[in-house]
C-alpha atoms as a PDB file:
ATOM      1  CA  UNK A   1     -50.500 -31.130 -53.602  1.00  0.00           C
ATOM      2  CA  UNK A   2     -48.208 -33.762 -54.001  1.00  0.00           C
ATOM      3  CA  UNK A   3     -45.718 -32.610 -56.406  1.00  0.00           C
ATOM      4  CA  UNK A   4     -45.842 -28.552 -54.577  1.00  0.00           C
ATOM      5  CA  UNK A   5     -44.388 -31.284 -51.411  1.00  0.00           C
ATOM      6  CA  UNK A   6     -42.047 -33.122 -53.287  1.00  0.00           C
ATOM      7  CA  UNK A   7     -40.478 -29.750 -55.030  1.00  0.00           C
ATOM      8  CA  UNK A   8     -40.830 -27.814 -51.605  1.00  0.00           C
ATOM      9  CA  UNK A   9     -38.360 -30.421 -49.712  1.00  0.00           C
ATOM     10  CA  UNK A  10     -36.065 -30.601 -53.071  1.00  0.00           C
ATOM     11  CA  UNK A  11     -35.788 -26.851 -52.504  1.00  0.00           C
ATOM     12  CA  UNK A  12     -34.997 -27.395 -48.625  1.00  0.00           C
ATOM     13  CA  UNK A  13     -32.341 -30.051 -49.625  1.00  0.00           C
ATOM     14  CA  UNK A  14     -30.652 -27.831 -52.718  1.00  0.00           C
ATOM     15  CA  UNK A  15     -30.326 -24.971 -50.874  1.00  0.00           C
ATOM     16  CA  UNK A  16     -29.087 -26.257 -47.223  1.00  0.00           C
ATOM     17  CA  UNK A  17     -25.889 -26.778 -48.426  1.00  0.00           C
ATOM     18  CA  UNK A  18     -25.450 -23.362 -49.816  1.00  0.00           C
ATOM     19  CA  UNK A  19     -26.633 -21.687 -46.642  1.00  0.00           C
ATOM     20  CA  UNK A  20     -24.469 -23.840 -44.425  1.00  0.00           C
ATOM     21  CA  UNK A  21     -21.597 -22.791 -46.680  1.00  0.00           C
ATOM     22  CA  UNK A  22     -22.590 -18.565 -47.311  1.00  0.00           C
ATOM     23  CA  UNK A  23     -23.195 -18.450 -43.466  1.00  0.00           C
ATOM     24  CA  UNK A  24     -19.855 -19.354 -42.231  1.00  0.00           C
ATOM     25  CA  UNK A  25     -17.941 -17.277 -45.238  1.00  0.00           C
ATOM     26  CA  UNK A  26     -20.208 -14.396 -44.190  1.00  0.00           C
ATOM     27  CA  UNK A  27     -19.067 -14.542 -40.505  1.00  0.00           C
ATOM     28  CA  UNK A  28     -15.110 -14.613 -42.493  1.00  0.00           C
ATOM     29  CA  UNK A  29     -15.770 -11.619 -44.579  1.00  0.00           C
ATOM     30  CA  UNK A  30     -17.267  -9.572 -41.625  1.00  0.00           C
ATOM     31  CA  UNK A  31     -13.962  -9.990 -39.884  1.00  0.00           C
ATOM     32  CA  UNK A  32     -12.085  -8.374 -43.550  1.00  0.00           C
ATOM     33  CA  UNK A  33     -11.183 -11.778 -44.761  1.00  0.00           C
ATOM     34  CA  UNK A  34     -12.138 -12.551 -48.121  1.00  0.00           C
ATOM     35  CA  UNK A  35     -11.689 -16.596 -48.668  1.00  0.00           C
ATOM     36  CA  UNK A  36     -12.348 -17.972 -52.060  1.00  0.00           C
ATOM     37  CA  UNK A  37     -11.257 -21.493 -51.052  1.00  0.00           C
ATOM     38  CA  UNK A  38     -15.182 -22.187 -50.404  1.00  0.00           C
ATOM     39  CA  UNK A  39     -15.615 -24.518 -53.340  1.00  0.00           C
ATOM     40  CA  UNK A  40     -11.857 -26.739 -52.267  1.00  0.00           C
ATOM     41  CA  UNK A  41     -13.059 -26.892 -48.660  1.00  0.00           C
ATOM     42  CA  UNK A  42     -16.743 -27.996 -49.047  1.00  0.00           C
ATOM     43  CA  UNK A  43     -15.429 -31.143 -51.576  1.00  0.00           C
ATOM     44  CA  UNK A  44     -12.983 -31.849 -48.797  1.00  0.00           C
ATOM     45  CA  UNK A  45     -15.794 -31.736 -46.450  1.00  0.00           C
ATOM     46  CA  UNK A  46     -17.799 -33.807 -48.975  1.00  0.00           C
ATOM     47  CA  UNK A  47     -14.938 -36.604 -49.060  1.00  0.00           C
ATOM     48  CA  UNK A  48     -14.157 -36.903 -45.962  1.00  0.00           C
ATOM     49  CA  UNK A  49     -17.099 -36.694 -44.420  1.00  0.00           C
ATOM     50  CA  UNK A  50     -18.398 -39.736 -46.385  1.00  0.00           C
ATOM     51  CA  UNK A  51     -15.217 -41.902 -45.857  1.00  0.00           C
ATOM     52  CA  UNK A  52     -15.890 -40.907 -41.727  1.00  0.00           C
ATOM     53  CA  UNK A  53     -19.528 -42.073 -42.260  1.00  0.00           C
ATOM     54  CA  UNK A  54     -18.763 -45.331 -44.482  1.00  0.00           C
ATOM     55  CA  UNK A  55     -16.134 -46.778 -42.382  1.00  0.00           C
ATOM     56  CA  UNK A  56     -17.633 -45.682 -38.846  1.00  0.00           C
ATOM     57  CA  UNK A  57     -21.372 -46.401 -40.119  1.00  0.00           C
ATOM     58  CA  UNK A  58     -22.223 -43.018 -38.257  1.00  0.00           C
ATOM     59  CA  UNK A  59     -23.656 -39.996 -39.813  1.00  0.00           C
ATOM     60  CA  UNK A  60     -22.595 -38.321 -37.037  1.00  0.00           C
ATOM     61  CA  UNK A  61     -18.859 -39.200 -37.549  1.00  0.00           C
ATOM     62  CA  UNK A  62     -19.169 -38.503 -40.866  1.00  0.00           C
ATOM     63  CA  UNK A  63     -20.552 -34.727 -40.445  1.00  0.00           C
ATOM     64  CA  UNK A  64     -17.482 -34.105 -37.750  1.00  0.00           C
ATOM     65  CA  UNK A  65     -14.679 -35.735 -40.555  1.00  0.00           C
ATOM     66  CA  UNK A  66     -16.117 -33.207 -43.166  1.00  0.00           C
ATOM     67  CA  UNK A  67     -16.028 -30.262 -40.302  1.00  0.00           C
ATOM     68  CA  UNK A  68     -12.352 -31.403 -39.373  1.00  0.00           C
ATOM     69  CA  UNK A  69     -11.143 -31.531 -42.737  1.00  0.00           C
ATOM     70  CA  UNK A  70     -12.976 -27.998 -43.856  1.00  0.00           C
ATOM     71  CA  UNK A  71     -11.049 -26.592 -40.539  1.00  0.00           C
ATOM     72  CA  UNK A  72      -7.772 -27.906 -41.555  1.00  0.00           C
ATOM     73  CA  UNK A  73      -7.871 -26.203 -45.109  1.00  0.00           C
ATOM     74  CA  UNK A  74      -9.242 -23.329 -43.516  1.00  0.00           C
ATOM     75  CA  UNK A  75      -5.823 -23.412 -41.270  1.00  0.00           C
ATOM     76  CA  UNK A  76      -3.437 -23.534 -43.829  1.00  0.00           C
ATOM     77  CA  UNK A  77      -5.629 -20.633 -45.324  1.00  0.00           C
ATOM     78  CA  UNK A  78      -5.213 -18.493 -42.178  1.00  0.00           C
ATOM     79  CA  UNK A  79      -1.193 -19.589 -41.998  1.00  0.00           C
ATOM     80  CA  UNK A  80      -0.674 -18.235 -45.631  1.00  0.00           C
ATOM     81  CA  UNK A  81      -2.902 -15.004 -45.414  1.00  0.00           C
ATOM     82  CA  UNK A  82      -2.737 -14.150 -41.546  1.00  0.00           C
ATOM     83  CA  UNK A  83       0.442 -15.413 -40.731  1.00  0.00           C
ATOM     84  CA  UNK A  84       2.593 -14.024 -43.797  1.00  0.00           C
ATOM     85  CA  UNK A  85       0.217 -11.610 -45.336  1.00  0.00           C
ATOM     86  CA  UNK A  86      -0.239 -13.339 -48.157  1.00  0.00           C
ATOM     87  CA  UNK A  87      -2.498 -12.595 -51.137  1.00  0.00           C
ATOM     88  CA  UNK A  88      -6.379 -13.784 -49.938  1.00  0.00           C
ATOM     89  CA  UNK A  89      -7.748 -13.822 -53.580  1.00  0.00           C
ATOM     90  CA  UNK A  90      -4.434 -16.082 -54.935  1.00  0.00           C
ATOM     91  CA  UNK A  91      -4.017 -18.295 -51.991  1.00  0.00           C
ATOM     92  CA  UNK A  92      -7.844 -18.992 -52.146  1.00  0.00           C
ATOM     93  CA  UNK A  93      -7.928 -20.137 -55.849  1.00  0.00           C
ATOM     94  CA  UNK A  94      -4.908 -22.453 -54.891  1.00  0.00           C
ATOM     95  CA  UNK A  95      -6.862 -23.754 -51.849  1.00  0.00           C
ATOM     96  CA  UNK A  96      -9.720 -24.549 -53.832  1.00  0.00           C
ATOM     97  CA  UNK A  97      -7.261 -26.462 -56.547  1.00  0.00           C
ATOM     98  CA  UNK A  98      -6.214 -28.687 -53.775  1.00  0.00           C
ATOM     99  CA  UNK A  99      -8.936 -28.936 -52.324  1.00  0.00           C
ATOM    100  CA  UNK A 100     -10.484 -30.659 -55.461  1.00  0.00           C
ATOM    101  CA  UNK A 101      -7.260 -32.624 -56.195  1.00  0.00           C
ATOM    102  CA  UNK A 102      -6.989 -34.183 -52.244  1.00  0.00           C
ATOM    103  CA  UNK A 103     -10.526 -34.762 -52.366  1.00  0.00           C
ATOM    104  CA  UNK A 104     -10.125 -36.709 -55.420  1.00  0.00           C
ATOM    105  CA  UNK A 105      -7.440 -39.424 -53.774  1.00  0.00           C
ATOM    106  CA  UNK A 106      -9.441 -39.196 -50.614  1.00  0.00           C
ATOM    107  CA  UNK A 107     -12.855 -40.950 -52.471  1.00  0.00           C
ATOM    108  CA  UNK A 108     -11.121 -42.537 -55.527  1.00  0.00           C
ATOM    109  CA  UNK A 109     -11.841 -45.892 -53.409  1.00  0.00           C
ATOM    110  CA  UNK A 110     -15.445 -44.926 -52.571  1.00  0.00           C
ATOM    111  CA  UNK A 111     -16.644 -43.580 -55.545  1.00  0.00           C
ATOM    112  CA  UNK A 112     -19.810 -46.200 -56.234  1.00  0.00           C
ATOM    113  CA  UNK A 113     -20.271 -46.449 -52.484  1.00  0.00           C
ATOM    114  CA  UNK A 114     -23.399 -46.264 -50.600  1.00  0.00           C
ATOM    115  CA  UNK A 115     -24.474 -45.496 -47.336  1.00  0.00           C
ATOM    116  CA  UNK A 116     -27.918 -44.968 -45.695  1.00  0.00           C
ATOM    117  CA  UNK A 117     -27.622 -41.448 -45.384  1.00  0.00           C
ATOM    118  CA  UNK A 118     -29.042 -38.989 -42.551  1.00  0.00           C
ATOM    119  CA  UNK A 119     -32.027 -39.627 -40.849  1.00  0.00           C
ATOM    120  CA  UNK A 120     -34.674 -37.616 -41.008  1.00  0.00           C
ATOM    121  CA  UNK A 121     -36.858 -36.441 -37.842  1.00  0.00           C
ATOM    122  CA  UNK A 122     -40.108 -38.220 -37.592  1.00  0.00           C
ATOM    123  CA  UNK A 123     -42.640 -37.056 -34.681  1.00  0.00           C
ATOM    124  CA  UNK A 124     -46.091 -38.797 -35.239  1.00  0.00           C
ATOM    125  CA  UNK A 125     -49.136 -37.228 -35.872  1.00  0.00           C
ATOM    126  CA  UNK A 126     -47.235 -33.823 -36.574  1.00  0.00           C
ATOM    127  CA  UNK A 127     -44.880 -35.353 -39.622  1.00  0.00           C
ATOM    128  CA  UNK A 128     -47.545 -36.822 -41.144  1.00  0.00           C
ATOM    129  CA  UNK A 129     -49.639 -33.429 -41.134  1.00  0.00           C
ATOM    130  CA  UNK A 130     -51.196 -32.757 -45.322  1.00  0.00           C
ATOM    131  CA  UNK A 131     -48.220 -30.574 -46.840  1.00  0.00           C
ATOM    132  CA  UNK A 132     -46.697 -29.027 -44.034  1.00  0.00           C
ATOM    133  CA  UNK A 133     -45.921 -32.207 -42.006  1.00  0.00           C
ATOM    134  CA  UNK A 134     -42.355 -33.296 -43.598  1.00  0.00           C
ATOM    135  CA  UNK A 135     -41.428 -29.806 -44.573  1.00  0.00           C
ATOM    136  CA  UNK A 136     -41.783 -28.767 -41.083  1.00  0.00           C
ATOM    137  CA  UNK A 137     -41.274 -31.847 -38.895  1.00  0.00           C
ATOM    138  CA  UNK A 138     -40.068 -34.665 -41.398  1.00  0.00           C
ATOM    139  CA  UNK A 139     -36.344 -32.613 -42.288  1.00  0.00           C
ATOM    140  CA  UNK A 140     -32.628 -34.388 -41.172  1.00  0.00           C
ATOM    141  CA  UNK A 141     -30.597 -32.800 -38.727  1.00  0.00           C
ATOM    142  CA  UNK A 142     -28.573 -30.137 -41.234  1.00  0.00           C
ATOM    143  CA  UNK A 143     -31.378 -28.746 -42.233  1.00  0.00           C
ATOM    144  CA  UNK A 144     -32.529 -27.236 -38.609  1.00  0.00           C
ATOM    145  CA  UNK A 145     -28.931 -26.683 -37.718  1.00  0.00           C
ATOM    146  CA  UNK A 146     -28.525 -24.670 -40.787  1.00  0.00           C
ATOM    147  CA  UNK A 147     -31.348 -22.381 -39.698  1.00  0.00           C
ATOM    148  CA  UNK A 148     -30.266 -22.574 -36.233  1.00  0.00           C
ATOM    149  CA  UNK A 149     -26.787 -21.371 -37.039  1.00  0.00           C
ATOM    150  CA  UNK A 150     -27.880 -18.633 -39.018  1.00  0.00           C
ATOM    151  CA  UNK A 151     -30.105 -17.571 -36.256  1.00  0.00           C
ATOM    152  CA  UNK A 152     -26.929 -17.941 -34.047  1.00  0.00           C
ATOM    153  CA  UNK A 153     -24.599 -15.871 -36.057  1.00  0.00           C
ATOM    154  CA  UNK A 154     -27.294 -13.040 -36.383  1.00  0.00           C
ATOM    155  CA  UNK A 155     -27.218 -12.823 -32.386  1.00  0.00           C
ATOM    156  CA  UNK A 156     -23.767 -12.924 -32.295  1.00  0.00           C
ATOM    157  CA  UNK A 157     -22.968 -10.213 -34.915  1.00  0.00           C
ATOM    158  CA  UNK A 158     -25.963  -7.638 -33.435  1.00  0.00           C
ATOM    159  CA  UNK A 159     -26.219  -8.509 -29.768  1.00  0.00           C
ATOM    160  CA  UNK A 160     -23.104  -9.599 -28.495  1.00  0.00           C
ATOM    161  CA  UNK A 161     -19.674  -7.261 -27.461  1.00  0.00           C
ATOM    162  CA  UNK A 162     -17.391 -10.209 -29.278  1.00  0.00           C
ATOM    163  CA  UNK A 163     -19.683  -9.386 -32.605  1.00  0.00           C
ATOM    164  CA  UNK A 164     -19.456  -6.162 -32.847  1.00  0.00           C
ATOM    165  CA  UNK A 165     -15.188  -6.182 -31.776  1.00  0.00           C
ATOM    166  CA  UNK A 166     -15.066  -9.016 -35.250  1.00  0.00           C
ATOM    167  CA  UNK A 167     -17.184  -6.119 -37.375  1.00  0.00           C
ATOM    168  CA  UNK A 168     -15.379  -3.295 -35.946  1.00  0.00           C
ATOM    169  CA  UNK A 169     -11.821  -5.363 -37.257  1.00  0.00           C
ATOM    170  CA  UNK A 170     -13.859  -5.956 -40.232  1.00  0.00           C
ATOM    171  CA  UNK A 171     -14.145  -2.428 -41.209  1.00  0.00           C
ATOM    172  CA  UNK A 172     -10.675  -1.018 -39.661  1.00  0.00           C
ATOM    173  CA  UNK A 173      -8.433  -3.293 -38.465  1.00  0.00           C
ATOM    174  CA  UNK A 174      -5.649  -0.733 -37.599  1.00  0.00           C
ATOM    175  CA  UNK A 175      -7.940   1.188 -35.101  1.00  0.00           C
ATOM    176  CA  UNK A 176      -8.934  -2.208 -33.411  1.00  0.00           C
ATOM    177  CA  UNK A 177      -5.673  -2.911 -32.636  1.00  0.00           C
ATOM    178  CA  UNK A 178      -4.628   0.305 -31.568  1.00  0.00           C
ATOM    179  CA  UNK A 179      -7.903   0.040 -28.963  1.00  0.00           C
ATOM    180  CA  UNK A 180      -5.925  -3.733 -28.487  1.00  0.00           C
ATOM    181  CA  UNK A 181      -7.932  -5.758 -29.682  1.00  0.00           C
ATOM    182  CA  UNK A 182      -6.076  -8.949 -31.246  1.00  0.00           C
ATOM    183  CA  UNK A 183      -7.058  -8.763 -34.569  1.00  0.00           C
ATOM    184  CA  UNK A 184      -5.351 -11.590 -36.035  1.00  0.00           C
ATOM    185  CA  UNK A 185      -6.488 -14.060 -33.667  1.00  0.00           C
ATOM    186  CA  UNK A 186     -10.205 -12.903 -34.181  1.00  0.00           C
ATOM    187  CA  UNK A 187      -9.534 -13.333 -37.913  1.00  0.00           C
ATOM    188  CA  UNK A 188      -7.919 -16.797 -37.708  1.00  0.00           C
ATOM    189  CA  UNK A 189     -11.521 -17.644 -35.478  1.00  0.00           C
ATOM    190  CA  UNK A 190     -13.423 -16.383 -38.145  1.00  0.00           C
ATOM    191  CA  UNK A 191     -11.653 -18.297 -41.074  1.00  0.00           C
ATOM    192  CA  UNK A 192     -11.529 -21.626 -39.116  1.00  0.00           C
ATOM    193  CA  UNK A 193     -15.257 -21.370 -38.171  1.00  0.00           C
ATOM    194  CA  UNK A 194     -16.096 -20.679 -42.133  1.00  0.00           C
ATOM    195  CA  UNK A 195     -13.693 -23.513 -43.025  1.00  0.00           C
ATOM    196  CA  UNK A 196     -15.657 -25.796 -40.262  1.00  0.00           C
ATOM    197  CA  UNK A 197     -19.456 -24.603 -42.345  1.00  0.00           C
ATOM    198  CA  UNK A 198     -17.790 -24.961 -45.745  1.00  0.00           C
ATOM    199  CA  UNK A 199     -16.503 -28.914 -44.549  1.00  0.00           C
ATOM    200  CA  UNK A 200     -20.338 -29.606 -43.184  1.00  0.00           C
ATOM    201  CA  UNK A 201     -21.906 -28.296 -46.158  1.00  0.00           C
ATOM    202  CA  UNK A 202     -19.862 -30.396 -48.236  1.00  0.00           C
ATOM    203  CA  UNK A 203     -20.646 -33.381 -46.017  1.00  0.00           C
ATOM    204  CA  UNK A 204     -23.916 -32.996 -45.922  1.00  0.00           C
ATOM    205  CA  UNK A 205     -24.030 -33.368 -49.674  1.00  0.00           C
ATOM    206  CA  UNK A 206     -22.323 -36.526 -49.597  1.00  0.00           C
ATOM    207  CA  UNK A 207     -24.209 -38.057 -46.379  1.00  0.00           C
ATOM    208  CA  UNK A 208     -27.723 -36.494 -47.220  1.00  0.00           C
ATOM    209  CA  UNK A 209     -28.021 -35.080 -50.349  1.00  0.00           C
ATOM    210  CA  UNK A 210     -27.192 -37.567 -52.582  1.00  0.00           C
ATOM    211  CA  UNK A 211     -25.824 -40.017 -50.538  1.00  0.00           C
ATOM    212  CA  UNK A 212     -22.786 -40.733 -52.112  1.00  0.00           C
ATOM    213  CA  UNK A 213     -19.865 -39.427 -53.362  1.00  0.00           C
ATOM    214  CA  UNK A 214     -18.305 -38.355 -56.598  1.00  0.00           C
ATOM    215  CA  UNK A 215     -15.738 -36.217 -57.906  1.00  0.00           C
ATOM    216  CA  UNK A 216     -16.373 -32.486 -58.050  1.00  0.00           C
ATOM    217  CA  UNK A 217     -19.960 -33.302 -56.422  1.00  0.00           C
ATOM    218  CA  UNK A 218     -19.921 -29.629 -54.864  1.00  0.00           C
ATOM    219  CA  UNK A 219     -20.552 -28.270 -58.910  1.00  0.00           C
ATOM    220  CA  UNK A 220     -19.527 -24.764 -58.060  1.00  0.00           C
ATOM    221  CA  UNK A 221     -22.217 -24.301 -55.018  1.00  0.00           C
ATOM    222  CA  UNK A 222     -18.756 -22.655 -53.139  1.00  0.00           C
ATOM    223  CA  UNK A 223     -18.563 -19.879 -55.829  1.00  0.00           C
ATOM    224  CA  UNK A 224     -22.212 -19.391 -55.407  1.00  0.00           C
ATOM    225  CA  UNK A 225     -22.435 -19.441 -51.896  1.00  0.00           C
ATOM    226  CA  UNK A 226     -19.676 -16.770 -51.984  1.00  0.00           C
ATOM    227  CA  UNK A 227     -22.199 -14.638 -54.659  1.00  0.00           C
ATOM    228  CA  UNK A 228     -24.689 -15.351 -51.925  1.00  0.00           C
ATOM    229  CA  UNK A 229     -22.830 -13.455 -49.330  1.00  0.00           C
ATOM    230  CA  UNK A 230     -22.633 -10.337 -51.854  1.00  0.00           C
ATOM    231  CA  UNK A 231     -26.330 -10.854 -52.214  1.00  0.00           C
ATOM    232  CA  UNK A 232     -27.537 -10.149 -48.861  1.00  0.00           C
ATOM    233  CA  UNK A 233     -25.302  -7.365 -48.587  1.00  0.00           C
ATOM    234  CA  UNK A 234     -23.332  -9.571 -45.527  1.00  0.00           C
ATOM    235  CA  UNK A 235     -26.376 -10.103 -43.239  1.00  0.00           C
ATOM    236  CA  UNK A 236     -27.424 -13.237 -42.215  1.00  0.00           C
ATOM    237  CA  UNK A 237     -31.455 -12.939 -41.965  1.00  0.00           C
ATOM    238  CA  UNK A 238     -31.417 -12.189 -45.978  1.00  0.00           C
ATOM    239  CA  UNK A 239     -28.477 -14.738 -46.936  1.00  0.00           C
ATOM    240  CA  UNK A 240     -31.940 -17.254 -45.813  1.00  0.00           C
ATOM    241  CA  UNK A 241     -33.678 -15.349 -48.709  1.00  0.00           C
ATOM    242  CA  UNK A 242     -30.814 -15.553 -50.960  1.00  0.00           C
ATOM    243  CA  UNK A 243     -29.982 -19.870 -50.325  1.00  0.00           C
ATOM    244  CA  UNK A 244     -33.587 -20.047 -50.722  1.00  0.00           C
ATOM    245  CA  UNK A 245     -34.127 -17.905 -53.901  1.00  0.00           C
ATOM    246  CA  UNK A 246     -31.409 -20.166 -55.777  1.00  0.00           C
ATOM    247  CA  UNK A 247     -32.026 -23.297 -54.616  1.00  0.00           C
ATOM    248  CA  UNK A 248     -35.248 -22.862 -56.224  1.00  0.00           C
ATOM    249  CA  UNK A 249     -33.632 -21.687 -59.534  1.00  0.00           C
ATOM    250  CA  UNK A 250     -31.804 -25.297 -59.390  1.00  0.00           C
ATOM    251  CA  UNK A 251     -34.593 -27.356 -58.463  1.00  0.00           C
ATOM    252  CA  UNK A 252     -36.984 -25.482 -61.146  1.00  0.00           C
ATOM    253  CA  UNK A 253     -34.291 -25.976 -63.753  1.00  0.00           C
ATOM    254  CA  UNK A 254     -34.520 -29.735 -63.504  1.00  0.00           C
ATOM    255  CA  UNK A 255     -38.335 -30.220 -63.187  1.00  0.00           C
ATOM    256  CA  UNK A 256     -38.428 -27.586 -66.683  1.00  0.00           C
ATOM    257  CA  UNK A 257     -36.333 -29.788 -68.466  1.00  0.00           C
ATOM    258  CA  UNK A 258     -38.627 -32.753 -66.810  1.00  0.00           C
ATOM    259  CA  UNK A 259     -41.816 -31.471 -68.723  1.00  0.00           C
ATOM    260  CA  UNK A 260     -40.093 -32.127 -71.934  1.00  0.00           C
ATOM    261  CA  UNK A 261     -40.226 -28.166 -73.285  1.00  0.00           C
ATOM    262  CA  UNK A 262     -37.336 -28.531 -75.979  1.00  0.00           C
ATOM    263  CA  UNK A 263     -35.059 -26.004 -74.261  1.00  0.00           C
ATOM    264  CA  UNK A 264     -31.855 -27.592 -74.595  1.00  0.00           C
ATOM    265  CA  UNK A 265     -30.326 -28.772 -70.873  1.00  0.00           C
ATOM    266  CA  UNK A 266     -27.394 -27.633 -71.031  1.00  0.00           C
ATOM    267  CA  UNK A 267     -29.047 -23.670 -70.805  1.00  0.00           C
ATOM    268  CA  UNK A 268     -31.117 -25.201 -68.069  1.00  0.00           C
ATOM    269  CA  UNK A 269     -28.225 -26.858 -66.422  1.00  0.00           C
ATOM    270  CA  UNK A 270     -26.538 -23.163 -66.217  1.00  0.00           C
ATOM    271  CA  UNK A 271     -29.701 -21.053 -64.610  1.00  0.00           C
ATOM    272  CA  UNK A 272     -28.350 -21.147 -61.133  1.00  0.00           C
ATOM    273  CA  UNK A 273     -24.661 -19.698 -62.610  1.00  0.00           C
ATOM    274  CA  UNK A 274     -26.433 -17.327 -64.613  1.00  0.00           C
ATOM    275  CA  UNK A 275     -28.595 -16.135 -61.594  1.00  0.00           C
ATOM    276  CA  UNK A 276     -25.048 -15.925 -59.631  1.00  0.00           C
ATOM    277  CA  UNK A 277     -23.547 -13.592 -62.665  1.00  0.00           C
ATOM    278  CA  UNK A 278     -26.920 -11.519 -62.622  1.00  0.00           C
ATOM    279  CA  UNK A 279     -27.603 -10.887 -58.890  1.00  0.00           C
ATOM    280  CA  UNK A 280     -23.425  -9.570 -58.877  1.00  0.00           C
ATOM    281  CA  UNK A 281     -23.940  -7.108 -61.759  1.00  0.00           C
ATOM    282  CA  UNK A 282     -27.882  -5.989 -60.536  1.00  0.00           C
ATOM    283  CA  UNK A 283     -25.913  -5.177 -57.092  1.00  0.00           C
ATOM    284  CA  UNK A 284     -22.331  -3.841 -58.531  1.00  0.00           C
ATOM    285  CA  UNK A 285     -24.500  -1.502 -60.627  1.00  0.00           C
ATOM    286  CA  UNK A 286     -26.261  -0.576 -57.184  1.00  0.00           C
ATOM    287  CA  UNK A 287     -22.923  -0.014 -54.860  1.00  0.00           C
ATOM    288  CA  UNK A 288     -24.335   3.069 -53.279  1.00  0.00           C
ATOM    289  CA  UNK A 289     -27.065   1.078 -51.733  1.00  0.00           C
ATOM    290  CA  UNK A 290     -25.879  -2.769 -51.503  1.00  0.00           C
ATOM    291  CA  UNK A 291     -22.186  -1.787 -51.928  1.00  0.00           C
ATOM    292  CA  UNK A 292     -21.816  -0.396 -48.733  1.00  0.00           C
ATOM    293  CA  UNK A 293     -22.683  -3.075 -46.617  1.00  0.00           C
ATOM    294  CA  UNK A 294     -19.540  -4.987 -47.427  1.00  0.00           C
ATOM    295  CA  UNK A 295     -16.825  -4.760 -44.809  1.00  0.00           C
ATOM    296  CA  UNK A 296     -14.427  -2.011 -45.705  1.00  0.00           C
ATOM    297  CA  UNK A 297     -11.195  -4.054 -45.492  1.00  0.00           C
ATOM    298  CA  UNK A 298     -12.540  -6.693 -46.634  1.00  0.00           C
ATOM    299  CA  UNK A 299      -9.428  -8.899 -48.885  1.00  0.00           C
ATOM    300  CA  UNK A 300      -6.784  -6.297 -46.856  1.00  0.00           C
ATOM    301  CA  UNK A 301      -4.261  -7.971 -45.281  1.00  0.00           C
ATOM    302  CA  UNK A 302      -3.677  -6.787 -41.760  1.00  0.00           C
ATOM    303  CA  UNK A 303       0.131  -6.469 -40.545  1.00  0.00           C
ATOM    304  CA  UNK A 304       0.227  -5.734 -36.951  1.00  0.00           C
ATOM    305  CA  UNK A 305       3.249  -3.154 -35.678  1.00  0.00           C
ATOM    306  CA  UNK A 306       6.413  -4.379 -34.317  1.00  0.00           C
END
């Protein structure tokens, strides 16, 4: 009972970050952005939201630093795509470059730092309940605001006017604006909120996860929160499934190579990318069904009419 606790609430923490960071590129792609920056902005989030939590001894701080930062990458984004037109899929590989190189300088002082990390909720009698207690009532703050804000961005997208204007741009932008809607400025809300969940998922891996931080601590959790998007075919309710599903596959990989079973680590070490690479061929191979969720001008940019 013990150990199905312990690997339940490694599961929770493994796959937070990944949901924080697929929900807010989901609400980006919806609008017809496609931002592969994910991975630069979450280890800008992760820096930056320790060095905020180290030198103002506040978690809190710290998660708003890593937001800030994940924005401010997300803005030059926007500038470079929305503002000139400029390739999405290039000028997110190059965001994610300097992302990783800034984030570097940022922590090259705090690398071997500690701090105490989040706090987790404690409400007696209920957190100290056999099994379910700290899975349900014993988590830190990211974890319910995770599920919270996916719960958010499902209302938004199917029950509010504003969601269904960002989905409409989504699939054709040049109607919307003929209708005048200001599709730009929708799309430059959408990237800055995504930039804002990439930054806290990032922070919350240095602040809770770990905490600490290191140097390419993210490991590529951008480029599979962006698979993860694909994956629920750009809903939120199954992008919980999805974060879920593959934060399993991590934790599992390290309590296999635990038991001692002679499979070398370094296959272990790769599950989770392997999963990623699988999921995107099972649902490329099924377009007709999964493909036709995705936004239809999605990576397009949108040049308005003078």
């Amino acid at each position: 009972m013990g150990m199905l606790e312990a690997i339940t609430l490694s599961v929770i923490a493994a796959s937070t970050p990944l949901l924080l960071a697929a929900a807010g590129e989901l609400v980006v792609e919806r609008s017809g952005v496609l931002n592969l920056g994910v991975e630069g902005m979450m280890i800008m989030g992760a820096a930056c939201g320790f060095a905020g939590a180290y030198f103002a001894d506040s978690t809190l701080v710290g998660a708003l630093a890593g937001m800030l930062a994940g924005t401010l990458l997300a803005l030059v984004f926007a500038l470079l795509t929305l503002g000139l037109a400029v390739n999405q899929v290039a000028t997110g590989l190059a965001l994610t470059i300097l992302g990783t190189g800034l984030s570097g300088l940022i922590g090259a002082s705090l690398v071997g730092q500690r701090i105490a990390g989040a706090p987790q909720l404690a409400i007696p009698l209920l957190t100290d309940l056999p099994l379910v207690g700290r899975i349900l009532f014993g988590q830190d703050a990211f974890v319910y605001g995770s599920v919270a804000l996916l719960a958010g961005i499902w209302w938004f997208l199917y029950r509010t006017r504003a969601g269904l204007v960002l989905r409409a741009i989504g699939d054709n932008p040049t109607s919307a604006h003929a209708l005048g809607y200001p599709v730009l400025w929708v799309r430059l809300i959408a990237v800055l909120f995504g930039g804002a969940c990439a930054g806290l998922a990032g922070a919350y891996l240095s602040l809770a996860y770990t905490p600490f931080f290191s140097p390419g601590m993210t490991a590529g959790r951008g480029w599979i929160a962006l698979a993860l998007v694909v994956f629920a075919s750009w809903r939120p309710l199954r992008l919980v499934a999805g974060a879920y599903l593959f934060g399993t596959v991590t934790i599992l990989q390290l309590h296999t190579q635990a038991l001692g079973l002679g499979i070398p680590s370094q296959l272990m070490t790769s599950l989770p990318y392997l999963a990623t690479i699988l999921v995107l061929v099972v649902i490329s191979r099924t377009r007709g069904t999964a493909g036709s969720a995705a936004p239809a001008s999605l990576g397009t940019a949108f040049v308005p009419d003078r």
